[in-house]
Protein backbone atom coordinates (compact mmCIF):
# COMPACT_ATOMS: atom_id res chain seq x y z
CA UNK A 1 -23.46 -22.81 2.92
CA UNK A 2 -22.61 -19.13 3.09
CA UNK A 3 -18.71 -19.47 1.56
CA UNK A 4 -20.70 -21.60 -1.03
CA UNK A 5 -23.34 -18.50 -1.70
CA UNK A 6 -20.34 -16.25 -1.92
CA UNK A 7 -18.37 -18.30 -4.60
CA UNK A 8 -18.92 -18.63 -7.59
CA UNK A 9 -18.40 -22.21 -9.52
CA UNK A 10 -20.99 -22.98 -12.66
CA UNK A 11 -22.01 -26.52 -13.13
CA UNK A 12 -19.97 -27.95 -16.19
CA UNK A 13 -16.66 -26.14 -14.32
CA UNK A 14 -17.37 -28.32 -10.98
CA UNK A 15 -17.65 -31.47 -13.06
CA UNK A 16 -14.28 -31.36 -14.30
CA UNK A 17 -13.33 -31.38 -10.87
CA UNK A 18 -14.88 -34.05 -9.89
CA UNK A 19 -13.95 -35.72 -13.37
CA UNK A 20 -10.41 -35.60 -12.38
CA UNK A 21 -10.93 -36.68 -8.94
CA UNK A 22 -12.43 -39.80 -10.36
CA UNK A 23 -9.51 -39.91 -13.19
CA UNK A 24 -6.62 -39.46 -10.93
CA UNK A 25 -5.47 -43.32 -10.33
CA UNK A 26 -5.85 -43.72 -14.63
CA UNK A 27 -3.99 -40.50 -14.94
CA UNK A 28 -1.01 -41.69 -12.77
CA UNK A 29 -0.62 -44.64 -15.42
CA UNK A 30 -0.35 -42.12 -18.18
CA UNK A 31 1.31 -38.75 -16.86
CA UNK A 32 5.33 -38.97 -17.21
CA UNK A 33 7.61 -36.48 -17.83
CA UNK A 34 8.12 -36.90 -21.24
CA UNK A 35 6.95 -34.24 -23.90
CA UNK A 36 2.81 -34.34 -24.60
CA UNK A 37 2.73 -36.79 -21.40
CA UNK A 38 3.30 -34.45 -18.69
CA UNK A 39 0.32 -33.70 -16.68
CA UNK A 40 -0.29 -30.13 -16.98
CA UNK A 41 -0.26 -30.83 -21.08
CA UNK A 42 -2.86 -33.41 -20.59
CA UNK A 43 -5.21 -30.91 -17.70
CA UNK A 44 -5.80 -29.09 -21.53
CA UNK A 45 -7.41 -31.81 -23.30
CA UNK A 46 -11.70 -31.29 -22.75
CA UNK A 47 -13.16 -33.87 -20.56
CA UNK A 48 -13.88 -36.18 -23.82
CA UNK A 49 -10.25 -36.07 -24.96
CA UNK A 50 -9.18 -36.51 -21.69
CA UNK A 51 -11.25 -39.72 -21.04
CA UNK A 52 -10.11 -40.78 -24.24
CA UNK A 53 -6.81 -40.60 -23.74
CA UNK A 54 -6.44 -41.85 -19.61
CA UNK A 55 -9.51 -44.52 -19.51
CA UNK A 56 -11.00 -45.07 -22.60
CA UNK A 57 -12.73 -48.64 -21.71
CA UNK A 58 -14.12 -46.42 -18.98
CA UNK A 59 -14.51 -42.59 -20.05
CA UNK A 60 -18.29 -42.97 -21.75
CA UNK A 61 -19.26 -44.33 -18.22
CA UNK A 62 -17.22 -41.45 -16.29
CA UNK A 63 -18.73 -38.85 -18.47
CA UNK A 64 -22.12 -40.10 -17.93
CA UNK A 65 -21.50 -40.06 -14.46
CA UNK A 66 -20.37 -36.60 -14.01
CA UNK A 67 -23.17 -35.78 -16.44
CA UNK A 68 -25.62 -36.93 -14.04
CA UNK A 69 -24.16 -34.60 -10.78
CA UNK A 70 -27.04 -32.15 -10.35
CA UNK A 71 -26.36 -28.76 -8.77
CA UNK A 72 -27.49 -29.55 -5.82
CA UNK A 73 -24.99 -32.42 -5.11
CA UNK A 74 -22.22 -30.40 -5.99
CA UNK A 75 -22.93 -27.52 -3.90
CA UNK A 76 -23.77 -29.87 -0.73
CA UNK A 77 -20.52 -32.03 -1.36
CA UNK A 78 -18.60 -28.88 -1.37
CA UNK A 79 -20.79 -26.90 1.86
CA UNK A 80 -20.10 -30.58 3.69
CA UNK A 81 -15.97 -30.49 2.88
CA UNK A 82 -16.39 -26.83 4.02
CA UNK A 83 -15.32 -25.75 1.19
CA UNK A 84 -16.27 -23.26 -1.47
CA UNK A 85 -15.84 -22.76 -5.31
CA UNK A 86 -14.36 -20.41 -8.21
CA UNK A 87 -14.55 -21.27 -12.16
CA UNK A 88 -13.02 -19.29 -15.25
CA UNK A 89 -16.35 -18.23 -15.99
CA UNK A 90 -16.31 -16.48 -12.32
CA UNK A 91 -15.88 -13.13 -11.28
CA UNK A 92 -13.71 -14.08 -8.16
CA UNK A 93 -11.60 -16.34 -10.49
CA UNK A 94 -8.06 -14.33 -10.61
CA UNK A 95 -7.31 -12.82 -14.44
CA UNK A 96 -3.88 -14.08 -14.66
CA UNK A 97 -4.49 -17.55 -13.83
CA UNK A 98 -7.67 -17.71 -16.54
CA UNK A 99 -5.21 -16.67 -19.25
CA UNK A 100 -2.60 -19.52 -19.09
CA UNK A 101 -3.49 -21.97 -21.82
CA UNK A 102 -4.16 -24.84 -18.92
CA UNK A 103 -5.62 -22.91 -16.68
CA UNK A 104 -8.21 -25.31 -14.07
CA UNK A 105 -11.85 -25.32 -14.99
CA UNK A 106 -12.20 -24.51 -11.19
CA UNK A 107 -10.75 -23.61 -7.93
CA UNK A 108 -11.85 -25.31 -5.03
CA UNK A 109 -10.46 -24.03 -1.63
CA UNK A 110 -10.79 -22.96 2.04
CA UNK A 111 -10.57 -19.53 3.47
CA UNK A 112 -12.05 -16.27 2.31
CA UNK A 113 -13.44 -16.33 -1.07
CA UNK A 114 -12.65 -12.50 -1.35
CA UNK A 115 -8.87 -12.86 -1.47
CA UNK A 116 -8.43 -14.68 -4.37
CA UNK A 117 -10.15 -12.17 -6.49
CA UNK A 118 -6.91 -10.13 -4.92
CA UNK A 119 -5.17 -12.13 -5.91
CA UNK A 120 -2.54 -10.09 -8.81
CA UNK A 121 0.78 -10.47 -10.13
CA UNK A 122 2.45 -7.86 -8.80
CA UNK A 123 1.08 -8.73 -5.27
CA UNK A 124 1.64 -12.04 -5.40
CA UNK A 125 4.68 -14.16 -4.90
CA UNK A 126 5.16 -17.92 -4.86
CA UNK A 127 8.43 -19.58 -2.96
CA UNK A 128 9.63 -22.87 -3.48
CA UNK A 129 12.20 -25.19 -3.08
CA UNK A 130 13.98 -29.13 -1.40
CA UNK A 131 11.84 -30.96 0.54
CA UNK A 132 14.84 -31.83 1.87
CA UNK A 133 15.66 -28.24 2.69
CA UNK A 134 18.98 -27.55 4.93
CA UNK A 135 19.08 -25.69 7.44
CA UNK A 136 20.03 -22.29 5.75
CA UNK A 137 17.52 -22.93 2.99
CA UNK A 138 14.73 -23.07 5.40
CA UNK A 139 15.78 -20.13 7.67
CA UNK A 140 16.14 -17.91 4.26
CA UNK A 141 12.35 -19.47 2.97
CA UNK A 142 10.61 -18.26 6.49
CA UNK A 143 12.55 -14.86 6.66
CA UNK A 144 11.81 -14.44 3.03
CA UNK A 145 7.76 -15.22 3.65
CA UNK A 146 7.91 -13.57 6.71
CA UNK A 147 9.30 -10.15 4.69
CA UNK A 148 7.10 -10.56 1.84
CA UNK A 149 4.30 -10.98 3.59
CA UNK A 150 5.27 -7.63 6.23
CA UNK A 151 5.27 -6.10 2.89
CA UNK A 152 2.08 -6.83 1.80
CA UNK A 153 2.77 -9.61 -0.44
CA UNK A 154 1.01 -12.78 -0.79
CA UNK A 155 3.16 -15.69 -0.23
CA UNK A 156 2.23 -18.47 -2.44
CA UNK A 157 3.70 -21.77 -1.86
CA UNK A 158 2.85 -25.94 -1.56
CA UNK A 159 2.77 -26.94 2.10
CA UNK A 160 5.02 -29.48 1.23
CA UNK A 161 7.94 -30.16 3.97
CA UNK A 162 11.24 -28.41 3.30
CA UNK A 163 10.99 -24.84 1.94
CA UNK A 164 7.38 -25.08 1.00
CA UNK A 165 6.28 -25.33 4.75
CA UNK A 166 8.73 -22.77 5.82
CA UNK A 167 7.94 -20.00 3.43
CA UNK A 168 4.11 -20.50 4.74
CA UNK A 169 5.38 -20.14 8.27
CA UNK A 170 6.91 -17.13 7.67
CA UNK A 171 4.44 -15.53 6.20
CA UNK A 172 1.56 -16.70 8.21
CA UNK A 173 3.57 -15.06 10.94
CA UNK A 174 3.15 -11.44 9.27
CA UNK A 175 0.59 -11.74 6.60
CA UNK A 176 -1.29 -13.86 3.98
CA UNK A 177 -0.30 -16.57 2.41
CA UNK A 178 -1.79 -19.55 -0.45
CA UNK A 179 -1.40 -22.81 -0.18
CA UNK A 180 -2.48 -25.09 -3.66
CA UNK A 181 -2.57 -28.81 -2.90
CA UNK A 182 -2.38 -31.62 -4.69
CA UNK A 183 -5.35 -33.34 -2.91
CA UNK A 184 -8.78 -31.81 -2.19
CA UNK A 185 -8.73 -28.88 -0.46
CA UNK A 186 -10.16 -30.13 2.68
CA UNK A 187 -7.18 -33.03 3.28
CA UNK A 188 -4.34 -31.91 5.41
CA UNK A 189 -1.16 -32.99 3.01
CA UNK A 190 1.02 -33.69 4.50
CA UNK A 191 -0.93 -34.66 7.48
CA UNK A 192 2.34 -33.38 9.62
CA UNK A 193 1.17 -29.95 8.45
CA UNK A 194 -2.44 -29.83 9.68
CA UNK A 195 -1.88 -27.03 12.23
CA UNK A 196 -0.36 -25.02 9.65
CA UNK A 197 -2.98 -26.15 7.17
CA UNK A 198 -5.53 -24.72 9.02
CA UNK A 199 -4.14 -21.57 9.73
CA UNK A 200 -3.56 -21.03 6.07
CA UNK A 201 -7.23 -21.62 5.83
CA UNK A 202 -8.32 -19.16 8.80
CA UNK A 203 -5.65 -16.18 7.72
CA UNK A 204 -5.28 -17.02 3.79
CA UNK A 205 -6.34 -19.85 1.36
CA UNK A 206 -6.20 -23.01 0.33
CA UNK A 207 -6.51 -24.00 -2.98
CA UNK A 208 -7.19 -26.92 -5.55
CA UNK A 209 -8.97 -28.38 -8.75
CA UNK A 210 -8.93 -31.86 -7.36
CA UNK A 211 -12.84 -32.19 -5.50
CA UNK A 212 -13.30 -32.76 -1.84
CA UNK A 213 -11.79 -35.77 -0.44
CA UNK A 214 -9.71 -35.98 -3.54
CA UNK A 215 -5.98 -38.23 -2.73
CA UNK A 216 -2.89 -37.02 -3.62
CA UNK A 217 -1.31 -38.43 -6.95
CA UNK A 218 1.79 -38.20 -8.21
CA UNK A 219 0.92 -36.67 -11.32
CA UNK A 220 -1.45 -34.08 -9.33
CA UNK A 221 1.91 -32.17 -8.07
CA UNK A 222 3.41 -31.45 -11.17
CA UNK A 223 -0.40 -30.38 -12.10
CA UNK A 224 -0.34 -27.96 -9.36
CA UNK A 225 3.19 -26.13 -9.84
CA UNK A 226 1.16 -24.64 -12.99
CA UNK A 227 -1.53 -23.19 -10.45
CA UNK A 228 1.52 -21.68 -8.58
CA UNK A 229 3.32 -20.66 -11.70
CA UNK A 230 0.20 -18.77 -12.97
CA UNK A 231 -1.17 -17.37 -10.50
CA UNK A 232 2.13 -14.75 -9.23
CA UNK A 233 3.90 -12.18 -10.94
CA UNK A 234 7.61 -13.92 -9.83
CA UNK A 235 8.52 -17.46 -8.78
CA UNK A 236 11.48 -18.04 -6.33
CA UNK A 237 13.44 -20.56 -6.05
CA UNK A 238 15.60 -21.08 -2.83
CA UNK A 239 17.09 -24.90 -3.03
CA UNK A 240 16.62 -27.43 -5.52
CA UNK A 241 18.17 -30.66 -6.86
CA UNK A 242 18.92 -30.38 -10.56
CA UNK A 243 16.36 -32.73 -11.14
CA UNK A 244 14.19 -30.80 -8.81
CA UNK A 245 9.82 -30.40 -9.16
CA UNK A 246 10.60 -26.99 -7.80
CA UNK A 247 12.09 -26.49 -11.29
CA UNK A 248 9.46 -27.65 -12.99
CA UNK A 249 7.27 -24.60 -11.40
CA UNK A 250 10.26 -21.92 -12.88
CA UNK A 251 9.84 -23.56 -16.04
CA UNK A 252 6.24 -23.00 -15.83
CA UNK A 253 6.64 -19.35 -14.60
CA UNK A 254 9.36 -18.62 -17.20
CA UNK A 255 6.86 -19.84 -19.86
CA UNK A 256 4.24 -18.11 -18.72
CA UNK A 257 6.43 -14.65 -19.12
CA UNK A 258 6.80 -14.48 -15.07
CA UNK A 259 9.62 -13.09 -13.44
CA UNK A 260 11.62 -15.38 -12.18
CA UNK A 261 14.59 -15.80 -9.29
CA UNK A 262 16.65 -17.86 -7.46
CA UNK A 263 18.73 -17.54 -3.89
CA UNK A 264 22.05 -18.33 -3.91
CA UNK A 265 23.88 -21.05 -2.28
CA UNK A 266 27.73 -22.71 -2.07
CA UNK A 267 28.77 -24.00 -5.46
CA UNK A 268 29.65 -27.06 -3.64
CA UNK A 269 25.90 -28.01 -2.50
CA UNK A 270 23.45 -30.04 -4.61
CA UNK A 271 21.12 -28.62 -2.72
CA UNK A 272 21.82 -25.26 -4.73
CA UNK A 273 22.87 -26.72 -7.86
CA UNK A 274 18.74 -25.99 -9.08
CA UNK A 275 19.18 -21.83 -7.84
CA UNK A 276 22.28 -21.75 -9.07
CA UNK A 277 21.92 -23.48 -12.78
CA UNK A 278 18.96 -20.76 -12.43
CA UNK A 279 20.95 -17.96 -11.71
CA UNK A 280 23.65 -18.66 -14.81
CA UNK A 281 20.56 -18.50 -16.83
CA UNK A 282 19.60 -15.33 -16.13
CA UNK A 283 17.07 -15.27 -13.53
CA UNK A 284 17.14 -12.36 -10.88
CA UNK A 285 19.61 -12.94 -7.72
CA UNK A 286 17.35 -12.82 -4.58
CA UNK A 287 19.01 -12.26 -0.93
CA UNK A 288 16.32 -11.28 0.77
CA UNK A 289 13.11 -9.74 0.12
CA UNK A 290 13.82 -6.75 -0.98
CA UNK A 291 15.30 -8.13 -3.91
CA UNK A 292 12.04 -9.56 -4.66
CA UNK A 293 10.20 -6.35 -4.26
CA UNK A 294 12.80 -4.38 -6.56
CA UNK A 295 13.03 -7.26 -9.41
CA UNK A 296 8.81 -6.87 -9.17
CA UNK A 297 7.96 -3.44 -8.83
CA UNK A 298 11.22 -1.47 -9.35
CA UNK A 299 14.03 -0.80 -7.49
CA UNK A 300 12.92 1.76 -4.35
CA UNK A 301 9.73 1.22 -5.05
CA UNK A 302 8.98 0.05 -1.73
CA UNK A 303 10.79 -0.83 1.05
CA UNK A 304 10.74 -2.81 3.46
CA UNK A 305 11.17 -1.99 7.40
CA UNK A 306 13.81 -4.78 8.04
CA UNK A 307 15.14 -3.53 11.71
CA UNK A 308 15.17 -5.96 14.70
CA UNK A 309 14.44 -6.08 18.18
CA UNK A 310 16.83 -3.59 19.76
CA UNK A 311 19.86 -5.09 21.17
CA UNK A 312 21.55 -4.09 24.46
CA UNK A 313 25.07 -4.32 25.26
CA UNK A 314 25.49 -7.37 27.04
CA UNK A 315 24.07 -9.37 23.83
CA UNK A 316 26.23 -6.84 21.00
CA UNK A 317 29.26 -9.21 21.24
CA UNK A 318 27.87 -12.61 21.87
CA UNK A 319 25.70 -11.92 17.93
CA UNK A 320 29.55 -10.78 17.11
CA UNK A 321 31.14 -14.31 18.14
CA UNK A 322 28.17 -16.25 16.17
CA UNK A 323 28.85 -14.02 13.12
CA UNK A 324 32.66 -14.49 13.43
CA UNK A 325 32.00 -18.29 13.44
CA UNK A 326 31.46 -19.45 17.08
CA UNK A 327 28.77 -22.04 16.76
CA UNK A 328 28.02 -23.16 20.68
CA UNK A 329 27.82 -21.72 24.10
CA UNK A 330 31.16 -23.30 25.24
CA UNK A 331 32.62 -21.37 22.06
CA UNK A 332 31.01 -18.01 22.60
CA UNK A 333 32.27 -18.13 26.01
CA UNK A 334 35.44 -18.83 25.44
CA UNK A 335 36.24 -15.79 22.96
CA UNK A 336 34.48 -13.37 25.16
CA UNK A 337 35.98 -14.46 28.60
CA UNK A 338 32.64 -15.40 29.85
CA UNK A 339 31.17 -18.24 32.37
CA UNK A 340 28.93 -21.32 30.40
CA UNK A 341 25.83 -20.67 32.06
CA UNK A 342 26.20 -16.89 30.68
CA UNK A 343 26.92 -17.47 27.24
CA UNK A 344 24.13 -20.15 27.05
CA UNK A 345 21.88 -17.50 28.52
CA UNK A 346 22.59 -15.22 26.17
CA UNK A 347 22.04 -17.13 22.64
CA UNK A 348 18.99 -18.23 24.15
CA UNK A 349 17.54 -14.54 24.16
CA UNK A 350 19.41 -13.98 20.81
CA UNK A 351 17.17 -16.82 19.36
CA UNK A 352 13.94 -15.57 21.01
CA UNK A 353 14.66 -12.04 19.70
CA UNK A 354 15.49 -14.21 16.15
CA UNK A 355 19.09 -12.99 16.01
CA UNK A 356 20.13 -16.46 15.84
CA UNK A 357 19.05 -20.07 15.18
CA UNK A 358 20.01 -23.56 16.80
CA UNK A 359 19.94 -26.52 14.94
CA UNK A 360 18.75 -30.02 16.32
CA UNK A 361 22.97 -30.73 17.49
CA UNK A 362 22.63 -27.34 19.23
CA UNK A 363 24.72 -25.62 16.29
CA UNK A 364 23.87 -21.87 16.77
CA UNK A 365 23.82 -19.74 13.21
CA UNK A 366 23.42 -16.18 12.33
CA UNK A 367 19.81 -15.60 10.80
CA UNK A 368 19.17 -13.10 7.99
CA UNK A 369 17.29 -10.74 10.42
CA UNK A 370 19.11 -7.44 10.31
CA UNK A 371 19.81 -4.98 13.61
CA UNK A 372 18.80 -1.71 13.73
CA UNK A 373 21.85 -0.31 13.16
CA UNK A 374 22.25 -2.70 9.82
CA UNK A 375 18.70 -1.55 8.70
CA UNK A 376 19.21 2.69 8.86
């Protein structure tokens, strides 16, 4: 009961929650993605229009229903989720997220009420990208939550697998970071993530307008890309199909007067045909992080400390082989005159100082992590 004390959620606000929890399998019948269908245009409508529109042999019943929710059952369904509350009317509801024309009635989330009143644009960031991330999309997500958050930005992002997940790994690992479902707040989606779900909730947030217990829809993700969208000051975008959700949220963002970028990839990748389409368009280039903090705040404005682990002799040329294009021990040893066992020893401490990554075939790749000589 003390997050719930701490919040603060007004009646009519948690009804529309719980309104849309109970609307969500009429909704998927009605949301598409074609113009005045899509479901962040219908979220607008008030609960009558809405009901009117999704279930209308059903809505007088619904709205009588919700009507009949006292105070009291709200507050105890939410303390029992362990979960707390935040509504436009609120003073911990952020400012830039009330002002979008479809903002939610109410937030309902996990973690420390206090940091979403922090919540602003120019501290704020939110990452997205492929499910179906490759491997050099999800090693530039982490690095780039991982930075962000070193900097003192807060890393918003989806939990979903592929960039989503990454992005909150890296910044979990060095900061704060957001997560908004499409589900209630207190379900684990997608259960695979549950361990990072809950660290989100001990070291960040995790957020939703969908009540307690609430399932995932399909229309509820497109629903919460405008959540993401709203509530940062830029949206990244690091892969993406070109029929991608992660574009819907730059659409969002660009609409919304948000900053937007995109990371680079080979011209001969679907998997960066979204960032790059993105990038022809106008939106800012982003290689790492700093990029990010220049496009928000200005160039210099702050920077980041981006040095490594110091690297002693032995382990100077074996990073040198990887970055020239040697991919596995027997490789590295054989351009540096050195045993197996050696060179094998060797990438192994590269990885653990995060020089370099292996892939599931034991591939070995340079990561964006800088030495200390690169970073003075």
């Amino acid at each position: 009961m003390a997050r719930w004390e701490v919040a603060d959620a007004c009646p009519e606000c948690l009804r529309r929650s719980w309104l849309l929890g109970m609307l969500g399998p009429y909704l998927e019948r009605i949301a598409t993605g074609e113009p005045g269908s899509r479901s962040p245009e219908l979220l607008r409508l008030s609960n009558r229009d809405l009901v009117e529109v999704a279930a209308p042999r059903v809505g007088g019943e619904l709205l009588r229903r919700i009507g009949a929710l006292t105070e009291t059952e709200l507050s105890e369904g939410l303390a029992s989720a362990g979960c707390w509350a935040s509504c436009r009317h609120g003073d911990l509801y952020p400012a830039q997220l009330r002002e979008a024309a479809d903002a939610p009635w109410a937030l309902i989330g996990r973690g420390e009420p206090a940091l979403l009143a922090e919540l602003e644009p120019n501290g704020t960031v939110t990452v997205v990208g492929s499910r179906r991330a490759t491997s050099y999309g999800r090693e530039v997500a982490r690095e780039l939550g991982r930075e962000l958050a070193a900097a003192g930005i807060v890393v918003v992002s989806g939990l979903a697998f592929g960039v989503d997940s990454c992005a909150h790994r890296g910044a979990v690992e060095a900061g704060r970071t957001v997560a908004v479902l499409g589900c209630g707040a207190d379900i684990a989606y997608p259960a695979a993530h549950r361990s990072l779900w809950r660290r989100i909730a001990e070291n960040g947030l995790v957020l939703s307008e969908l009540p307690p217990g609430a399932s995932p829809w399909r229309w509820s993700f497109p629903a919460r890309n405008r959540i993401m969208a709203a509530l940062a000051g830029m949206t990244v975008v690091v892969e993406a199909a070109r029929r991608s959700g992660s574009l819907i949220t730059a659409d969002l963002a660009a609409d919304l007067g948000r900053d937007l970028g995109a990371v680079p990839g080979p011209v001969t990748s679907g998997a960066s045909a979204g960032p790059n389409a993105l990038l022809a368009g106008g939106a800012c280039v982003v290689r790492d992080a700093q990029d990010v903090l220049d496009a928000m705040l200005g160039v210099g404005a702050r920077r980041l400390d981006r040095g490594g682990p110091a690297l002693d002799e032995s382990l100077a040329p074996v990073l040198a082989a990887v970055e020239a294009g040697e991919r596995t021990p027997d490789g590295v040893a054989a351009a540096l005159g050195l045993d197996g066992p050696a060179a094998a020893a060797a990438l192994a401490r590269l990885e653990l100082l995060g020089y370099v990554a292996c892939s599931e075939l034991g591939a070995y790749t340079r990561t964006s992590q800088p030495t200390p000589a690169d970073a003075t």
